[in-house]
Every structure is written in structure tokens, then in C-alpha cells.
PDB file of N, CA and C in Angstrom:
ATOM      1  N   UNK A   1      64.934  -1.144  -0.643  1.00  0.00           N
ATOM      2  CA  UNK A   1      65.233   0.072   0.103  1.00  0.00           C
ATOM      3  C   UNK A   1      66.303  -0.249   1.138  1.00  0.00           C
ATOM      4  N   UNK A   2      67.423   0.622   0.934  1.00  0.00           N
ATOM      5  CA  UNK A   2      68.563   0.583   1.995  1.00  0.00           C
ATOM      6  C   UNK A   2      68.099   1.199   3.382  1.00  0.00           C
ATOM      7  N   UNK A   3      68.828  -0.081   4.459  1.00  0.00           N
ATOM      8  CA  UNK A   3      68.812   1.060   6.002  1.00  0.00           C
ATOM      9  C   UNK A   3      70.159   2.031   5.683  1.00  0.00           C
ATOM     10  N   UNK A   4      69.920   2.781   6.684  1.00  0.00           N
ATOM     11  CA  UNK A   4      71.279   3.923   6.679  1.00  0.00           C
ATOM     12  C   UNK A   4      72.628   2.810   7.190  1.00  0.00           C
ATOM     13  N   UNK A   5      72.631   1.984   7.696  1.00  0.00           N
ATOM     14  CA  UNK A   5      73.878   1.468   7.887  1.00  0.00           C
ATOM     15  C   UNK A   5      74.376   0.934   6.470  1.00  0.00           C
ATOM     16  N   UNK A   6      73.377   0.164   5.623  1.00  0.00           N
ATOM     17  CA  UNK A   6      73.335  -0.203   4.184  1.00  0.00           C
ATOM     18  C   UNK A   6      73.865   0.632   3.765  1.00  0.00           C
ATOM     19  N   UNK A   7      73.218   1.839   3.835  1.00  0.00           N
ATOM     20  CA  UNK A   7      74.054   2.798   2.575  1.00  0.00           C
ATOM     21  C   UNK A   7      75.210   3.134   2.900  1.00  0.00           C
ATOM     22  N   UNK A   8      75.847   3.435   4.408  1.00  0.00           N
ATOM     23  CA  UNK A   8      76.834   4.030   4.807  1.00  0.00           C
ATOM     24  C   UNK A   8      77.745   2.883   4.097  1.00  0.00           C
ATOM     25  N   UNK A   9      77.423   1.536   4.032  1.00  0.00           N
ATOM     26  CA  UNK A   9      78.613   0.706   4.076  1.00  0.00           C
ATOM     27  C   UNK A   9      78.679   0.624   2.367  1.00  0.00           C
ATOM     28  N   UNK A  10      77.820   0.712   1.817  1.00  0.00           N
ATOM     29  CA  UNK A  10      77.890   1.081   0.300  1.00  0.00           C
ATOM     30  C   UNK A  10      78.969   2.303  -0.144  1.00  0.00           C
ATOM     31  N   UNK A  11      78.811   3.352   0.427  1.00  0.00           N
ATOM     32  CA  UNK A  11      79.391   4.897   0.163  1.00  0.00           C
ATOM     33  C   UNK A  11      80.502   4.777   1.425  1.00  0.00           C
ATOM     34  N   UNK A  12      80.512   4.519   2.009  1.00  0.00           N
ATOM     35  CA  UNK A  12      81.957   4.621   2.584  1.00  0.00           C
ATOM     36  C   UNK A  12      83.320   3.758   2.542  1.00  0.00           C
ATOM     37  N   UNK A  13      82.744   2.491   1.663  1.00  0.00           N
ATOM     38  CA  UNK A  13      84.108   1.371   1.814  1.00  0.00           C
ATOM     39  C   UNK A  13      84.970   1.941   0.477  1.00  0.00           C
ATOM     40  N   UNK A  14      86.260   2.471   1.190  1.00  0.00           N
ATOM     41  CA  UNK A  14      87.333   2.547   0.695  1.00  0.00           C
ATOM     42  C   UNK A  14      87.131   3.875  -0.477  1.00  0.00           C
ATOM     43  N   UNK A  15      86.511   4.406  -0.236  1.00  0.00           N
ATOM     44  CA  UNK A  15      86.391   5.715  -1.012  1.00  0.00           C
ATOM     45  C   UNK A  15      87.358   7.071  -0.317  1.00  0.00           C
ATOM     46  N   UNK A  16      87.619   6.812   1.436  1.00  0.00           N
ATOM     47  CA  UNK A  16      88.464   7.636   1.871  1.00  0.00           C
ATOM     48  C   UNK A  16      87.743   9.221   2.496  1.00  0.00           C
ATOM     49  N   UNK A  17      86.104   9.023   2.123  1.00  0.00           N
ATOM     50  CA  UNK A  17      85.548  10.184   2.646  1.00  0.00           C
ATOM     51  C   UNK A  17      84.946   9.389   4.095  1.00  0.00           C
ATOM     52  N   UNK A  18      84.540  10.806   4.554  1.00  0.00           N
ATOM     53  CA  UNK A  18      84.139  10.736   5.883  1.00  0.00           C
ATOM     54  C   UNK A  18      82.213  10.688   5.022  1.00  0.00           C
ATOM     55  N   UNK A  19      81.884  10.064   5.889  1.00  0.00           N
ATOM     56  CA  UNK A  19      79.912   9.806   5.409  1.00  0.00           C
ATOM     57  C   UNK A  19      79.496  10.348   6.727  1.00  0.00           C
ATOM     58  N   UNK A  20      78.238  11.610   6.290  1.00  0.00           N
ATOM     59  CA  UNK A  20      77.332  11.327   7.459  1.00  0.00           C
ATOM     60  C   UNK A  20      76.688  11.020   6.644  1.00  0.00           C
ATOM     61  N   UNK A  21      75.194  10.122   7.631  1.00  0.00           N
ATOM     62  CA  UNK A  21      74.023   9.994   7.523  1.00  0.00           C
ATOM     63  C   UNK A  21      72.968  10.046   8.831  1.00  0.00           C
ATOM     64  N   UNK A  22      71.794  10.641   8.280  1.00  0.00           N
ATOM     65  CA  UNK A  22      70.660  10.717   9.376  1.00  0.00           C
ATOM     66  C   UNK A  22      70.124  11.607   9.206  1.00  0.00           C
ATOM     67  N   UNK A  23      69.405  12.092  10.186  1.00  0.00           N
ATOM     68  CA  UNK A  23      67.928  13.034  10.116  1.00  0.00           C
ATOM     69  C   UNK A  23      69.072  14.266   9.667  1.00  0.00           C
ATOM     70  N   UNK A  24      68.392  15.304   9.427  1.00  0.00           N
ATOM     71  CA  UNK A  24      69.139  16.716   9.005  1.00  0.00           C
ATOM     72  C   UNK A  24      69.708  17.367  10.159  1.00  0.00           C
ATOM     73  N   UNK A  25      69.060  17.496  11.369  1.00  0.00           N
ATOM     74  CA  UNK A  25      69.535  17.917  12.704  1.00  0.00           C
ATOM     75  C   UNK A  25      70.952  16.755  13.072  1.00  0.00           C
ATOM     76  N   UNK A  26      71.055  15.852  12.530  1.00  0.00           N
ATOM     77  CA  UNK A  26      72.300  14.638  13.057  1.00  0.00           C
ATOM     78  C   UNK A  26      73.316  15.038  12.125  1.00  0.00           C
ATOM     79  N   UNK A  27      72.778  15.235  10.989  1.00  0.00           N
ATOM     80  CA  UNK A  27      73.860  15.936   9.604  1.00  0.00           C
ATOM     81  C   UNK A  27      74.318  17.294  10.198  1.00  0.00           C
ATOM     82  N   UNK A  28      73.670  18.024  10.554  1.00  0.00           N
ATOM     83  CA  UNK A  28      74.254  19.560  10.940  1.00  0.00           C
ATOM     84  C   UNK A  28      75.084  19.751  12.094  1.00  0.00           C
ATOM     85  N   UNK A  29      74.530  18.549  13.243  1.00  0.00           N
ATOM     86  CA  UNK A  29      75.532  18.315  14.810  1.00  0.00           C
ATOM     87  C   UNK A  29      76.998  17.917  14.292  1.00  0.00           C
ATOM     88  N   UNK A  30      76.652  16.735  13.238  1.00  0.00           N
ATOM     89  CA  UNK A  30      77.933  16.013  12.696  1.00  0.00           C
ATOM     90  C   UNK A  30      78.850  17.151  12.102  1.00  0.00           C
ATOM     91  N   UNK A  31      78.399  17.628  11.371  1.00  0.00           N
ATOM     92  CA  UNK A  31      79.500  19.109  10.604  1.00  0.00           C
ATOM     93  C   UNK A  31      79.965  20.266  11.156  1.00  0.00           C
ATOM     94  N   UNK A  32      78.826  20.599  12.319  1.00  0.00           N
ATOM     95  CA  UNK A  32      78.871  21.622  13.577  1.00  0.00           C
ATOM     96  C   UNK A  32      80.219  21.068  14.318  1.00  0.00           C
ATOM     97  N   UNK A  33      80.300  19.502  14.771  1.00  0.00           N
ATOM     98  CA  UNK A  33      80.999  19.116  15.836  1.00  0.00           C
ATOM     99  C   UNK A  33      82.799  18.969  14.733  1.00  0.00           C
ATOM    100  N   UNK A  34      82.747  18.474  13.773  1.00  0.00           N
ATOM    101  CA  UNK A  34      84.172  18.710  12.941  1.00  0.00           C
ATOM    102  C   UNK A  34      84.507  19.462  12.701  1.00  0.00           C
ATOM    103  N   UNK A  35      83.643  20.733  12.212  1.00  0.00           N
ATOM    104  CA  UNK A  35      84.230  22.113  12.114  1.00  0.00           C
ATOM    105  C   UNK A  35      84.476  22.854  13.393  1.00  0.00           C
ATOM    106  N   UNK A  36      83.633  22.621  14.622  1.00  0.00           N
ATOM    107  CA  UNK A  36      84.349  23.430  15.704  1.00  0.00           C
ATOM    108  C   UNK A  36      85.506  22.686  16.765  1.00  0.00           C
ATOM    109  N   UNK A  37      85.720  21.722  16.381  1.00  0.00           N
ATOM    110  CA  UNK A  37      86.762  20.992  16.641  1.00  0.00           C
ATOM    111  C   UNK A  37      88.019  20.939  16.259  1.00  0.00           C
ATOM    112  N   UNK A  38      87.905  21.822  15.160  1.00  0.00           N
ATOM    113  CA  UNK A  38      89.154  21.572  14.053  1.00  0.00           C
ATOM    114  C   UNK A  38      89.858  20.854  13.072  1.00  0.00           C
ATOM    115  N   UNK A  39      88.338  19.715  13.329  1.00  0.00           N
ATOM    116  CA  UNK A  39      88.989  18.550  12.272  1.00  0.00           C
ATOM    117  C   UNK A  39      88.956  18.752  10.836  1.00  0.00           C
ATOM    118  N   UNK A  40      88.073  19.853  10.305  1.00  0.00           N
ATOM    119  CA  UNK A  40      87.728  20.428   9.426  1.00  0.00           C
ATOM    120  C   UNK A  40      87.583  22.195   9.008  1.00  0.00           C
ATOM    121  N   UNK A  41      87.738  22.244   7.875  1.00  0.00           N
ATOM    122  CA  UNK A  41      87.656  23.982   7.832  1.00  0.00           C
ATOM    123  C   UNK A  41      86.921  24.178   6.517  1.00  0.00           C
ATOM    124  N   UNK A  42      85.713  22.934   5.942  1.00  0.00           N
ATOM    125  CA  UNK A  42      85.438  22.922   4.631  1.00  0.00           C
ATOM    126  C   UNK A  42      85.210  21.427   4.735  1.00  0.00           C
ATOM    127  N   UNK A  43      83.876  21.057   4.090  1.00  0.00           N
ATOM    128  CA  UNK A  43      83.357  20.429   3.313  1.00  0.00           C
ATOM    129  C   UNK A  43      82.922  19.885   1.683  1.00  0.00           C
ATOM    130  N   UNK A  44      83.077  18.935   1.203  1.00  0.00           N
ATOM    131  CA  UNK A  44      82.677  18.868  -0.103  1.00  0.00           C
ATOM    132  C   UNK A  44      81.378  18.055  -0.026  1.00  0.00           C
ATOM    133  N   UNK A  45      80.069  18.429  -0.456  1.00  0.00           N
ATOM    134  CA  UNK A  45      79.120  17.716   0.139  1.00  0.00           C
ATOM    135  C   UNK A  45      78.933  16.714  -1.573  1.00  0.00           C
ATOM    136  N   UNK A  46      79.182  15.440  -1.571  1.00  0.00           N
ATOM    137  CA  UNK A  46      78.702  14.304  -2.347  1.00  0.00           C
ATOM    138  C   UNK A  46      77.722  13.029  -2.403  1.00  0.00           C
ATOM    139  N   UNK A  47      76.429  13.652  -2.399  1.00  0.00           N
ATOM    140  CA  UNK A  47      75.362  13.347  -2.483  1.00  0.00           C
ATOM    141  C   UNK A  47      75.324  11.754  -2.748  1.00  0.00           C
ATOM    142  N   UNK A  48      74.768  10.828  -2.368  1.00  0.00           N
ATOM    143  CA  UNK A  48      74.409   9.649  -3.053  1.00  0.00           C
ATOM    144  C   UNK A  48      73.595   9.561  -4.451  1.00  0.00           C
ATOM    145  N   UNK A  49      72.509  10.568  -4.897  1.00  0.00           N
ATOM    146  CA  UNK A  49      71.956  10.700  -5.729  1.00  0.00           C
ATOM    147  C   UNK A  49      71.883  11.844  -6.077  1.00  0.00           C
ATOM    148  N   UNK A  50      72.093  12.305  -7.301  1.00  0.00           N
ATOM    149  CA  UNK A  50      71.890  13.664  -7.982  1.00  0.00           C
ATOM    150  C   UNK A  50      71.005  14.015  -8.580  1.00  0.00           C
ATOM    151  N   UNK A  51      69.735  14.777  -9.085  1.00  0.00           N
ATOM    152  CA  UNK A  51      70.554  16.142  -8.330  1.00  0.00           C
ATOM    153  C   UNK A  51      69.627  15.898  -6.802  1.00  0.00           C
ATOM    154  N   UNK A  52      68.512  15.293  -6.316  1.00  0.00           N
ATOM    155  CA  UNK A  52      67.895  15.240  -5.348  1.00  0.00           C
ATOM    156  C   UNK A  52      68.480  15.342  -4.221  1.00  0.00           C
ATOM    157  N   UNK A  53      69.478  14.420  -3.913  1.00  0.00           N
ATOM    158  CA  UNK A  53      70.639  14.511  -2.673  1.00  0.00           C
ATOM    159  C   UNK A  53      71.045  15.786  -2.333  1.00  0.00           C
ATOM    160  N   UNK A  54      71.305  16.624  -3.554  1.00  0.00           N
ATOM    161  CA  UNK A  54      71.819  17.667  -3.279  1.00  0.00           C
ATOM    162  C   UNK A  54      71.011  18.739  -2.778  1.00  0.00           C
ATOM    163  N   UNK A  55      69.767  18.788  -3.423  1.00  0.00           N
ATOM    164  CA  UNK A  55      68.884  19.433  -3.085  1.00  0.00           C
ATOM    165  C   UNK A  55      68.135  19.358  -1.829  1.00  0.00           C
ATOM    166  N   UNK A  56      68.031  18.221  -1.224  1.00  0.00           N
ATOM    167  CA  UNK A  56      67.523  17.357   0.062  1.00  0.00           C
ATOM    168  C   UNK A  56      68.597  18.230   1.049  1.00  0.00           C
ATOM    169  N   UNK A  57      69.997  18.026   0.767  1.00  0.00           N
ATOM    170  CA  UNK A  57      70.754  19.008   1.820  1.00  0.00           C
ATOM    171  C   UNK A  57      70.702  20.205   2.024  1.00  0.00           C
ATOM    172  N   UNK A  58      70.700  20.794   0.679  1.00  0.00           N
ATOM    173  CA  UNK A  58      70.486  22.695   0.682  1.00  0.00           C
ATOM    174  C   UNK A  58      68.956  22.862   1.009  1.00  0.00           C
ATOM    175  N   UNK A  59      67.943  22.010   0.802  1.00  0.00           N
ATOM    176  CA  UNK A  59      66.700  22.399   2.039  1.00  0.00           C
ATOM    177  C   UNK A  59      66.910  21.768   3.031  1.00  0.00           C
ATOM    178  N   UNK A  60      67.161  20.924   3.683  1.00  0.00           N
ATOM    179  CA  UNK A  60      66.962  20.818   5.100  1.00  0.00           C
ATOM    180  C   UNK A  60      68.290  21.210   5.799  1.00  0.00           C
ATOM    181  N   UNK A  61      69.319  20.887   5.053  1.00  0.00           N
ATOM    182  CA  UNK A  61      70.982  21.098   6.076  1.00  0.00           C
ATOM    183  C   UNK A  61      71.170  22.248   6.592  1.00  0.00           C
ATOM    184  N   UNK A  62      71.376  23.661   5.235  1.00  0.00           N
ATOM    185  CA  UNK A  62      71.745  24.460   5.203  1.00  0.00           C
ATOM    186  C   UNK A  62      71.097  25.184   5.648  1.00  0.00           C
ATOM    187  N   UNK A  63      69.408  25.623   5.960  1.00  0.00           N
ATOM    188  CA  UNK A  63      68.879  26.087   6.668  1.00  0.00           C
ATOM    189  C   UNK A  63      69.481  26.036   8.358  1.00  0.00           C
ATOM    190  N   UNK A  64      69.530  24.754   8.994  1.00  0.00           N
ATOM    191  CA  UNK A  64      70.171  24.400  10.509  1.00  0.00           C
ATOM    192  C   UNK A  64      71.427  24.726  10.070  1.00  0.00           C
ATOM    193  N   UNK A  65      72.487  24.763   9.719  1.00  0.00           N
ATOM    194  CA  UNK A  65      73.402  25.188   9.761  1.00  0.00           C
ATOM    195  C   UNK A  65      73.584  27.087   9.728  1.00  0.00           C
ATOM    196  N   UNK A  66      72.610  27.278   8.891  1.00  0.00           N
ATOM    197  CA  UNK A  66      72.588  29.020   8.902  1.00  0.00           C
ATOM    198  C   UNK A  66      71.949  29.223   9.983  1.00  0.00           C
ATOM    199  N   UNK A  67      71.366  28.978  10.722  1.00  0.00           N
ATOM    200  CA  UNK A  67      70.818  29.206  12.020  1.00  0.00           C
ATOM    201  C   UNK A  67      72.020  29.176  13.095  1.00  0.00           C
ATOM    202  N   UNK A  68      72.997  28.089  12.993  1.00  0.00           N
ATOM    203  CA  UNK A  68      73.812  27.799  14.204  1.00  0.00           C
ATOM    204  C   UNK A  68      75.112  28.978  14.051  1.00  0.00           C
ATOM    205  N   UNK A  69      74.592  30.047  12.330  1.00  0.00           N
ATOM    206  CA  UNK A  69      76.179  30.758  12.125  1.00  0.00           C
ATOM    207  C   UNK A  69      77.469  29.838  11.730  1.00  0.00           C
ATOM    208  N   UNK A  70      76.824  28.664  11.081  1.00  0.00           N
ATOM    209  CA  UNK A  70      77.820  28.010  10.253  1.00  0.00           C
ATOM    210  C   UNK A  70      77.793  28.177   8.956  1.00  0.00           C
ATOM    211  N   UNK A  71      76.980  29.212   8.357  1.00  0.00           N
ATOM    212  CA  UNK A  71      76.373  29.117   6.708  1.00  0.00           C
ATOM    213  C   UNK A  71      76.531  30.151   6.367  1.00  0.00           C
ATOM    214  N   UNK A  72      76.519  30.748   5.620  1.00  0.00           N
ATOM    215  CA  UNK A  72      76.608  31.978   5.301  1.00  0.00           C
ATOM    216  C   UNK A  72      74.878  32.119   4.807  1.00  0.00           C
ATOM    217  N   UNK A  73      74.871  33.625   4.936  1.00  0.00           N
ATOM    218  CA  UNK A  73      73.224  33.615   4.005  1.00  0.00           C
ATOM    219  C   UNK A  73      73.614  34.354   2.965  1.00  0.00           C
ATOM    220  N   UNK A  74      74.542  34.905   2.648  1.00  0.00           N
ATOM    221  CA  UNK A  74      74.598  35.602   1.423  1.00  0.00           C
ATOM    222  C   UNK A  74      75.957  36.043   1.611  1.00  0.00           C
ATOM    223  N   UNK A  75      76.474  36.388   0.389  1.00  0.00           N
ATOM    224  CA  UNK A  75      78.061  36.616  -0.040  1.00  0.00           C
ATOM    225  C   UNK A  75      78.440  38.157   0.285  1.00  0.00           C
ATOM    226  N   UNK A  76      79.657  38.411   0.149  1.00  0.00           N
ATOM    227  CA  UNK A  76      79.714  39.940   0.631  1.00  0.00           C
ATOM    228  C   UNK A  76      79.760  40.446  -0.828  1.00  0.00           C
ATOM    229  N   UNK A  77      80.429  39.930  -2.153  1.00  0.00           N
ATOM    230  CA  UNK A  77      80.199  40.626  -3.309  1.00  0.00           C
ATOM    231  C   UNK A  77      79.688  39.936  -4.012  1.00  0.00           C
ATOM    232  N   UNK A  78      79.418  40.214  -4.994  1.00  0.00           N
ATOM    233  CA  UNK A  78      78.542  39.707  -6.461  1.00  0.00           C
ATOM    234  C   UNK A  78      79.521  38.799  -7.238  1.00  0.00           C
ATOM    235  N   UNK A  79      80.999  39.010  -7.070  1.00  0.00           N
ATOM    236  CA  UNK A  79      81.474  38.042  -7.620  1.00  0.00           C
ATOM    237  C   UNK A  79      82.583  37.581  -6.865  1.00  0.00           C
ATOM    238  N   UNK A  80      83.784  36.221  -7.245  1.00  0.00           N
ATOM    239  CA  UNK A  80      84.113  35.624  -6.301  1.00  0.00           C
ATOM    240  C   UNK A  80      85.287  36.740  -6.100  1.00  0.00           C
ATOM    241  N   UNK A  81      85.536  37.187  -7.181  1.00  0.00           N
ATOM    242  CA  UNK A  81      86.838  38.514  -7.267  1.00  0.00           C
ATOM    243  C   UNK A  81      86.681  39.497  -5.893  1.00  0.00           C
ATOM    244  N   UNK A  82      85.612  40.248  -5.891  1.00  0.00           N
ATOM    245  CA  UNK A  82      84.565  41.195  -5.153  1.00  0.00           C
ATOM    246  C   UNK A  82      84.363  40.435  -2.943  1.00  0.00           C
ATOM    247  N   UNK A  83      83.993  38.952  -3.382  1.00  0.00           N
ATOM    248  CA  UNK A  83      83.834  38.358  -2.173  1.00  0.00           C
ATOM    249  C   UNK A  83      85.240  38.126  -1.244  1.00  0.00           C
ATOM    250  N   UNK A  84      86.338  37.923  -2.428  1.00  0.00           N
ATOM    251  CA  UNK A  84      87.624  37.985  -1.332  1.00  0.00           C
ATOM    252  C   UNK A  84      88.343  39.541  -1.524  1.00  0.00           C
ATOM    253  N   UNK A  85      87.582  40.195  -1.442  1.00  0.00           N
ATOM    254  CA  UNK A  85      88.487  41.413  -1.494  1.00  0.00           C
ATOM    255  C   UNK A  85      89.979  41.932  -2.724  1.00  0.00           C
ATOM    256  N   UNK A  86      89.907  41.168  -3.888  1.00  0.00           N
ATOM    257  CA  UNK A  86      90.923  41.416  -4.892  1.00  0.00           C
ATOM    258  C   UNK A  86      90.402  42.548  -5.458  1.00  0.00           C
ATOM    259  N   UNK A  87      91.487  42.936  -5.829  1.00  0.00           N
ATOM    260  CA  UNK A  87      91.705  44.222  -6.685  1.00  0.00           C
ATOM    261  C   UNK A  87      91.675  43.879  -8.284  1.00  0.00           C
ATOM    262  N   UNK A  88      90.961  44.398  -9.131  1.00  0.00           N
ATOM    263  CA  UNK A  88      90.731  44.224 -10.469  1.00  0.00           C
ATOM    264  C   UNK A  88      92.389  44.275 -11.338  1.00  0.00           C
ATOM    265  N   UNK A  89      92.217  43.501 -11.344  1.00  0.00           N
ATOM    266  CA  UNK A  89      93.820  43.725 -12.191  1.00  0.00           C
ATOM    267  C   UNK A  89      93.918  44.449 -13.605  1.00  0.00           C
ATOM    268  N   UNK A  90      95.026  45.317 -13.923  1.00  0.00           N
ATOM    269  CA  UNK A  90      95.246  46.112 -15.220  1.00  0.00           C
ATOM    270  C   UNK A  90      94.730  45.445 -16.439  1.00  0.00           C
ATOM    271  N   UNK A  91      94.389  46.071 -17.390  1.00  0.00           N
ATOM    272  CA  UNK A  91      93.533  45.187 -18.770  1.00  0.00           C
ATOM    273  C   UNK A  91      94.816  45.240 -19.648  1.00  0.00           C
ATOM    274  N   UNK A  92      95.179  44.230 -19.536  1.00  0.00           N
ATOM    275  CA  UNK A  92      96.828  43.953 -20.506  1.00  0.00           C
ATOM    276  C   UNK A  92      96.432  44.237 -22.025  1.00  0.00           C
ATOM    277  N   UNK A  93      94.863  44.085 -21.842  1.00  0.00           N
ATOM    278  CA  UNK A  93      94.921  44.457 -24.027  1.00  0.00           C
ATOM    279  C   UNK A  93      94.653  45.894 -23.963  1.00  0.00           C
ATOM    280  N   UNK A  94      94.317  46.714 -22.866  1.00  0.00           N
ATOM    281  CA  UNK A  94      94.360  48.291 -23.293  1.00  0.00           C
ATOM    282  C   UNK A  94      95.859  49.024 -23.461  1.00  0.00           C
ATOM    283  N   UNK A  95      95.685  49.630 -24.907  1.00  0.00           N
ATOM    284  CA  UNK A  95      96.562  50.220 -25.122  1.00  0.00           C
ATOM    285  C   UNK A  95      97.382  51.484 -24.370  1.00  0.00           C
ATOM    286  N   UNK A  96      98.947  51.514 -24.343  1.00  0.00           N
ATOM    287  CA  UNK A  96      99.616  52.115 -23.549  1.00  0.00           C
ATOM    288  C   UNK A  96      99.944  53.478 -24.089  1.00  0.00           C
ATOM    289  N   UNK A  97      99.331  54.655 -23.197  1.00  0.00           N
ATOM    290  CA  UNK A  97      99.320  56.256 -23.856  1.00  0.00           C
ATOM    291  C   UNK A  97     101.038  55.969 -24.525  1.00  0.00           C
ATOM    292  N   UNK A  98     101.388  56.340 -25.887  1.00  0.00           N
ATOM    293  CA  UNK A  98     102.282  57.112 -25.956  1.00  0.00           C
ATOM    294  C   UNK A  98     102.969  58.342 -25.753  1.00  0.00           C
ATOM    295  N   UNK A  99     103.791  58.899 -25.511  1.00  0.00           N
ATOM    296  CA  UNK A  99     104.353  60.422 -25.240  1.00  0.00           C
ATOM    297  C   UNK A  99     104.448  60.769 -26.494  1.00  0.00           C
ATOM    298  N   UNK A 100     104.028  61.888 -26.539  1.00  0.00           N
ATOM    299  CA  UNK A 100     103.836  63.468 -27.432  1.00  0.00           C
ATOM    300  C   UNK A 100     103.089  63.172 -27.930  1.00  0.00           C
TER     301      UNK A 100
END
């Protein structure tokens, strides 16, 4: 069993990402404090183990983070088209009325 310095030095040498590790409240300060700082505007979260890692964050992270108004709780549309506000574009295979 790895300490957290173990693993950090496992997952962080020369890979070029930034690592947190620690309790879930130290994970959420850590992402709270880069994103309102400006060092960040987006995360890619890459788990040490899959799929558990991932899951370990979306229950404990994302809860403290939706609390602090860093999370979203739900999308504004149903799809990603809908969520940024695009306009459905023309259906290029429907056919074009002819005249008369």
C-alpha cells in the first residue's frame, strides 16, 4: 500500500499534469483555489485507477464542489447542441421546393 507522497511521485514524474491528492475537502480547496485564481478554467480529472478513481471523485469531489457553486447540478439542455445555445442547422439531405 502506497502513502500519498508514494503515489504522487509515481503519477506525477514527468507526465506534465498537475496531481492532487488527499482527503476530498483538500481535492475540492485544491481546484476551488486554481480555478478562482485563474490558473485554470477546466479540469481533466485522470484517475489512478479506473473505473473506481473515477467514481471515488464524482461521490465525494463533486458533491463539495457543487456546494461551493463550482459544479454544475444539471445542464441547461438535453443536449450539448441545446446546452450552448446553437441553432439546429438546415438538413442538407431535405429536398429543395422547386418552382411551379
Amino acid at each position: 500500500r502506497l502513502t500519498v507522497r508514494q503515489l504522487i511521485g509515481r503519477l506525477g514524474g514527468g507526465r506534465g499534469h498537475r496531481t492532487f491528492a488527499g482527503t476530498p475537502e483538500q481535492v475540492a480547496d485544491a481546484i476551488q483555489h486554481w480555478f478562482q485564481s485563474g490558473a485554470a478554467d477546466g479540469f481533466n480529472i485522470m484517475p489512478p485507477v479506473l473505473p473506481s478513481g473515477l467514481d471515488i471523485f464524482v461521490d465525494q469531489v463533486v458533491p463539495i464542489l457543487q456546494e461551493r457553486g463550482l459544479f454544475r447540478r444539471e445542464y441547461a439542455g438535453r443536449t450539448l447542441r441545446e446546452h450552448y445555445g446553437l441553432a439546429i442547422p438546415a438538413n442538407s439531405f431535405e429536398p429543395v421546393p422547386q418552382p411551379g
